[in-house]
C-alpha atoms as a PDB file:
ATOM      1  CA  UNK A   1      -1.596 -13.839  -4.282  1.00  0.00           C
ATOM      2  CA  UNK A   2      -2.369  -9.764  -3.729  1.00  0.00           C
ATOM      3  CA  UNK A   3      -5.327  -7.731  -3.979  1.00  0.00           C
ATOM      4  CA  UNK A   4      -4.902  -5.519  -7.017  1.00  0.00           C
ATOM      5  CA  UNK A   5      -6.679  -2.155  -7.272  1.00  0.00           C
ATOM      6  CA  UNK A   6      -9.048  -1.750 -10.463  1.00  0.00           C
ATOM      7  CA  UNK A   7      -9.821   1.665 -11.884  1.00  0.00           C
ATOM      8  CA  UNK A   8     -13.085   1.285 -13.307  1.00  0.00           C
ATOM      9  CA  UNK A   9     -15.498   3.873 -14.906  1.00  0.00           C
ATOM     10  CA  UNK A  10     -17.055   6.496 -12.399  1.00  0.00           C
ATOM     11  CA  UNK A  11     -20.909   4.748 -11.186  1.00  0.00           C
ATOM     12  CA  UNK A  12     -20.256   1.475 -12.247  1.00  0.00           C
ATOM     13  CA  UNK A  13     -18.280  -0.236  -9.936  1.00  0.00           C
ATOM     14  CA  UNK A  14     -21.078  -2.494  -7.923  1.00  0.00           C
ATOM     15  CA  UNK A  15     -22.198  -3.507 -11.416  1.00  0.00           C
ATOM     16  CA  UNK A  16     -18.590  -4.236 -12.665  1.00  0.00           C
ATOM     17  CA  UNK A  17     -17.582  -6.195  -9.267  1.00  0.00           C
ATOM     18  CA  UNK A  18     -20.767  -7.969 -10.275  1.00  0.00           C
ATOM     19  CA  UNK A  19     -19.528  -8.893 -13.415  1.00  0.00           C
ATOM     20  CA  UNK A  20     -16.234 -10.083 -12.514  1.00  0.00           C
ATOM     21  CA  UNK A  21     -17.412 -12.206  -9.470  1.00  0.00           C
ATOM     22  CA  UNK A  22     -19.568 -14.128 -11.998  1.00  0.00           C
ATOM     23  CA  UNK A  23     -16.564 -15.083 -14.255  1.00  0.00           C
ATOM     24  CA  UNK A  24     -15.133 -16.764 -10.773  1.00  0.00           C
ATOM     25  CA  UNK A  25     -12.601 -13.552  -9.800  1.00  0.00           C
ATOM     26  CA  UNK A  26     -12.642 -12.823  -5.718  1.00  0.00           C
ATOM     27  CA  UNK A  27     -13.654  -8.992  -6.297  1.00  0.00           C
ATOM     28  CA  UNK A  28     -14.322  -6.681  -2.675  1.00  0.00           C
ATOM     29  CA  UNK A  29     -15.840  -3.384  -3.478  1.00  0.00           C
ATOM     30  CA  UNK A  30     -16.317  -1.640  -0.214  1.00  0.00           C
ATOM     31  CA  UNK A  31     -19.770  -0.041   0.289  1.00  0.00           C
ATOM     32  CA  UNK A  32     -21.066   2.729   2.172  1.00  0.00           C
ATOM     33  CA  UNK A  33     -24.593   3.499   3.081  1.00  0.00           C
ATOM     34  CA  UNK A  34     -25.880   6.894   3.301  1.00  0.00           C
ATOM     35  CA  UNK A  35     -29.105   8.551   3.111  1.00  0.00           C
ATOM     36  CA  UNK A  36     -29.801  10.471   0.183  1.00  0.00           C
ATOM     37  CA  UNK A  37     -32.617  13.228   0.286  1.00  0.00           C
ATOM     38  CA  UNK A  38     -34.901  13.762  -3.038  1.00  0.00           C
ATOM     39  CA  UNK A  39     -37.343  16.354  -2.873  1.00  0.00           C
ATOM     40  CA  UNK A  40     -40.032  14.045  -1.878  1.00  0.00           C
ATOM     41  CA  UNK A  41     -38.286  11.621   0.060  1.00  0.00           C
ATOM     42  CA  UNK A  42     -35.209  10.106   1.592  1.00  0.00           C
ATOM     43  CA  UNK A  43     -34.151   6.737   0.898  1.00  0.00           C
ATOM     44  CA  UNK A  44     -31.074   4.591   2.107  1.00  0.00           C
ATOM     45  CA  UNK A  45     -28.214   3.817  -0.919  1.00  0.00           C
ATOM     46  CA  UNK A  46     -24.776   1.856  -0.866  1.00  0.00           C
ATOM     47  CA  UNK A  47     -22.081   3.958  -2.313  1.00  0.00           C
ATOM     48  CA  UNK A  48     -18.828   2.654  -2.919  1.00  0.00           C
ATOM     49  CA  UNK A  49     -16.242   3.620  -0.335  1.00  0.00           C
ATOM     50  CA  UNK A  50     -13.715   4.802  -3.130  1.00  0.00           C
ATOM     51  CA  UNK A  51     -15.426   6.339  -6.158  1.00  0.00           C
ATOM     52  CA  UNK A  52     -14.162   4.109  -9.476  1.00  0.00           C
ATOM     53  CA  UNK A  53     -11.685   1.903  -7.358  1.00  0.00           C
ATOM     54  CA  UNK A  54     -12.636  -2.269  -6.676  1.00  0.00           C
ATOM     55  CA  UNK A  55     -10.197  -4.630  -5.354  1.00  0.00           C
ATOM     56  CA  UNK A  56      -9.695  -8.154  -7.025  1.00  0.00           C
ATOM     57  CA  UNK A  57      -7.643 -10.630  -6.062  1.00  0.00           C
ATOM     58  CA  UNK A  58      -6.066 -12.746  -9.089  1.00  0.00           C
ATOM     59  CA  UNK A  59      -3.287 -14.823 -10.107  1.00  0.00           C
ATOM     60  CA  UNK A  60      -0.503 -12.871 -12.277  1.00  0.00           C
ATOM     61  CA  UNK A  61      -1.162 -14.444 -15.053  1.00  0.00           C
ATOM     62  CA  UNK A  62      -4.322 -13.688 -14.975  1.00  0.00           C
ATOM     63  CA  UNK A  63      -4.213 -10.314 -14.820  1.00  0.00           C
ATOM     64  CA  UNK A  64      -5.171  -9.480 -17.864  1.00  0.00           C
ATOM     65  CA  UNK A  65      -8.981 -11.276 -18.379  1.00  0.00           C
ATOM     66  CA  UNK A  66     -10.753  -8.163 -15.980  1.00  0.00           C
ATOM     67  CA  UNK A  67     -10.248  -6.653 -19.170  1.00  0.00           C
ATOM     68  CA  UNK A  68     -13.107  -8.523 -21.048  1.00  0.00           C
ATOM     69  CA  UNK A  69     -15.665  -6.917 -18.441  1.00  0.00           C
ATOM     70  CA  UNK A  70     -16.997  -3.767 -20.087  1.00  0.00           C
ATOM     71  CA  UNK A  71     -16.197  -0.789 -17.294  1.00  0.00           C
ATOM     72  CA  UNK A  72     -12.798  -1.947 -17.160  1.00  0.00           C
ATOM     73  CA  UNK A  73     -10.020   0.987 -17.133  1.00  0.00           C
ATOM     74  CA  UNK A  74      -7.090  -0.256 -15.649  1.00  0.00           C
ATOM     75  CA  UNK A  75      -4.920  -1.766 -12.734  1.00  0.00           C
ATOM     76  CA  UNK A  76      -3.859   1.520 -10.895  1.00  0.00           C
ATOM     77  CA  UNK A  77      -0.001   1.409 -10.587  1.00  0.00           C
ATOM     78  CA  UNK A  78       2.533   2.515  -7.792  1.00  0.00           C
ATOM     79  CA  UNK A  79       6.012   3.143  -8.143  1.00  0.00           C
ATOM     80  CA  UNK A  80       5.797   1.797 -11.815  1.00  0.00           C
ATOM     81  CA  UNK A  81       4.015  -1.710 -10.908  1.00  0.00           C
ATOM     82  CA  UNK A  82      -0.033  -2.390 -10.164  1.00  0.00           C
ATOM     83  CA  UNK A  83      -0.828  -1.419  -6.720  1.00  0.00           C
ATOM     84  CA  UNK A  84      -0.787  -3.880  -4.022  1.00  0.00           C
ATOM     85  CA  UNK A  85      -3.004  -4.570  -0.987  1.00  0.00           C
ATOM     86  CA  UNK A  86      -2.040  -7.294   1.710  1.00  0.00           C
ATOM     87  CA  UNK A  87      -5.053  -9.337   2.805  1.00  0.00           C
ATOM     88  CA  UNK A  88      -4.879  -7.870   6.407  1.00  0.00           C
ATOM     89  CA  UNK A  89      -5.576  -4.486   4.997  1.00  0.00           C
ATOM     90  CA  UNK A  90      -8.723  -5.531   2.999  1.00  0.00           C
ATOM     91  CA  UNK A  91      -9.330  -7.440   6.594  1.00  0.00           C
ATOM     92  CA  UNK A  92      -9.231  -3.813   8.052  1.00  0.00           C
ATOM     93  CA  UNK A  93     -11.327  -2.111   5.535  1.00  0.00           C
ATOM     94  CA  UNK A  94     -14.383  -4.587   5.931  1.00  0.00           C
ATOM     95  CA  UNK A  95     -13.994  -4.449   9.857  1.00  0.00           C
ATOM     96  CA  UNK A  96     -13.687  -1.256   9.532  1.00  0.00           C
ATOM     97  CA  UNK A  97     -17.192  -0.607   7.427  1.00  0.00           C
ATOM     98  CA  UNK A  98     -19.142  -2.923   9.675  1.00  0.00           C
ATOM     99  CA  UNK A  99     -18.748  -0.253  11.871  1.00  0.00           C
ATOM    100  CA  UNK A 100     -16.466  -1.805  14.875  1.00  0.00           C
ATOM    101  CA  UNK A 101     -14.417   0.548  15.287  1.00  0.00           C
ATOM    102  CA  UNK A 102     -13.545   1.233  18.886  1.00  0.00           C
ATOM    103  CA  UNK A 103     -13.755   4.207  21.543  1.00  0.00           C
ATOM    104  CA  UNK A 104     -11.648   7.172  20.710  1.00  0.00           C
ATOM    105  CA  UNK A 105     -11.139   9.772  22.905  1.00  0.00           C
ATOM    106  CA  UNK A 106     -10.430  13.436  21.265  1.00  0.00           C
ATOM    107  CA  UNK A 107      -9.795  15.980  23.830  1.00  0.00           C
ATOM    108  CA  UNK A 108      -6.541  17.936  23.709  1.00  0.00           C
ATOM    109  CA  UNK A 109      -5.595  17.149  20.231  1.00  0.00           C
ATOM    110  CA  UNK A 110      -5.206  19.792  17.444  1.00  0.00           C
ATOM    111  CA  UNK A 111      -4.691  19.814  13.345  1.00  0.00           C
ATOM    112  CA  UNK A 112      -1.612  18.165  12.741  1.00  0.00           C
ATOM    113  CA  UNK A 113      -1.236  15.796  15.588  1.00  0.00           C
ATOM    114  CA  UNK A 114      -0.234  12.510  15.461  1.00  0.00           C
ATOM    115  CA  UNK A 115      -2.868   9.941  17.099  1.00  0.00           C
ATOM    116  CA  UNK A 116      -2.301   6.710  17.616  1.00  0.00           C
ATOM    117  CA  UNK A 117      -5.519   4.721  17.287  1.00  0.00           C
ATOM    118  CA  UNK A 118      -6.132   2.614  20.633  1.00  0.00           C
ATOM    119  CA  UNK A 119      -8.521   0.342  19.905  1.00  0.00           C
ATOM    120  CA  UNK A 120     -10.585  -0.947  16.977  1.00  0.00           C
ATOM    121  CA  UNK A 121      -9.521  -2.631  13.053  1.00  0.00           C
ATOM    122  CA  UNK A 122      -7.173   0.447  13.147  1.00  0.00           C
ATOM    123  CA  UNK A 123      -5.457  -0.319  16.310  1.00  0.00           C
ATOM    124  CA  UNK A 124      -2.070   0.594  16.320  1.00  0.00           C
ATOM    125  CA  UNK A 125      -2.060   2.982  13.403  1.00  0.00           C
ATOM    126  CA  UNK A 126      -1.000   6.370  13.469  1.00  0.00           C
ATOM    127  CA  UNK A 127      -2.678   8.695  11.565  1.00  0.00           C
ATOM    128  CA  UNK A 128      -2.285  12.776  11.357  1.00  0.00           C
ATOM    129  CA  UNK A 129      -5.240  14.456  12.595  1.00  0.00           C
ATOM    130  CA  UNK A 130      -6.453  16.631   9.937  1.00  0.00           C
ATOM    131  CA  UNK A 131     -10.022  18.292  10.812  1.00  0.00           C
ATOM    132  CA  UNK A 132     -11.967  17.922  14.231  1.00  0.00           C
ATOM    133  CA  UNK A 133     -15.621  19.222  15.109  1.00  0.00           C
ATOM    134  CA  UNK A 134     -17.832  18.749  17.344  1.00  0.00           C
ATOM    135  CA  UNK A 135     -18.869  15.407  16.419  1.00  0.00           C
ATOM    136  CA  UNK A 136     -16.165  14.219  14.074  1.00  0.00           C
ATOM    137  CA  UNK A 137     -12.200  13.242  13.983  1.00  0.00           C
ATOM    138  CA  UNK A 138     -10.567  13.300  10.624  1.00  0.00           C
ATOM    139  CA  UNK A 139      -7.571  11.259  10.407  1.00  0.00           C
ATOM    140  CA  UNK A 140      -4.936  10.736   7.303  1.00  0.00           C
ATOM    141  CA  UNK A 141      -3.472   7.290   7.678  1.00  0.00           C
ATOM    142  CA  UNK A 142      -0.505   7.412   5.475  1.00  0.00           C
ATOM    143  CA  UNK A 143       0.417   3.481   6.104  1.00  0.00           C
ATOM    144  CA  UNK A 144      -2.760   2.858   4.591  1.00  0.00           C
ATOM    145  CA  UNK A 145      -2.709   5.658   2.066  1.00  0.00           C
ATOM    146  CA  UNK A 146      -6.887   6.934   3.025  1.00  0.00           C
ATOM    147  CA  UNK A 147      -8.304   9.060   5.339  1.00  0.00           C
ATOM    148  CA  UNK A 148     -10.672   8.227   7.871  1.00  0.00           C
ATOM    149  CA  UNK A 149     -13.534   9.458   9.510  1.00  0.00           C
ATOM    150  CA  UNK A 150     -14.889   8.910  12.825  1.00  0.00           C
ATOM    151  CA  UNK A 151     -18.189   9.820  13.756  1.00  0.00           C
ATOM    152  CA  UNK A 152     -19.630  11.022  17.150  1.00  0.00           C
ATOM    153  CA  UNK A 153     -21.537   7.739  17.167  1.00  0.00           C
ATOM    154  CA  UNK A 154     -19.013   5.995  17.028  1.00  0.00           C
ATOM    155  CA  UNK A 155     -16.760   7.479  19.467  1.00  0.00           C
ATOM    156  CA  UNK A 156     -19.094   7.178  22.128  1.00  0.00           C
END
């Protein structure tokens, strides 16, 4: 059995992973939380990782019940069949946002490079380095098909 990618409507994927976990799917919607700055205050808010995308992992032939959730779109497709995930990459992805990532050290390396990552949920991947500043490394992982970032927290 796969993870599947679901395209769902834009701002409603928490409440449509919601949905489907209740009718007994196994539904991971990655989460990230940022700070977000009103005029008056700031306040702390889980965003989803990838805007209008939740994973679900279901049977074949049950493929087509998501579709009874209102928010709903569709399976997004790849080389004319619904996307695929392997469980080790979901495994990744949630190591990966509870923020264990390892060490990485960035000197000498330019746009364009290829880094191997050392250390980490990503260890062993090789991604193209695509922006670097002062306190962040960009990286394309085209194995994975995303792009990471890596904070100066976390590199230190």
């Amino acid at each position: 059995m796969f993870w599947y990618v679901l395209y769902v409507k834009p701002k409603s994927e928490k409440k449509v992973a919601k949905q489907l976990e209740d009718l007994g799917f196994n539904v991971y919607c990655p989460l990230i939380t940022t700070i977000k700055q009103w005029s008056d205050r700031k306040k702390k808010v889980e965003l989803p990782l990838i805007s209008s995308c939740i994973f679900i992992k279901v049977e074949e032939k049950e493929r087509n019940d998501v579709f009874h959730v209102p928010g709903v779109v569709r399976y997004l497709f790849y080389l004319g069949e619904p996307a695929k995930v392997r469980d080790h990459e979901i495994t990744i992805l949630r190591d990966y946002l509870k923020g264990t990532v390892g060490a990485l050290e960035i000197e000498d390396i330019k746009p364009g490079d290829t880094y191997l990552i050392p250390e980490g949920p990503f260890k062993g991947k090789e991604g193209i380095v695509n922006e670097i500043s002062t306190n962040r490394l960009q990286l394309v992982l085209k194995s994975l098909g995303m792009k990471i970032t890596v904070t100066k927290e976390e590199i230190h």
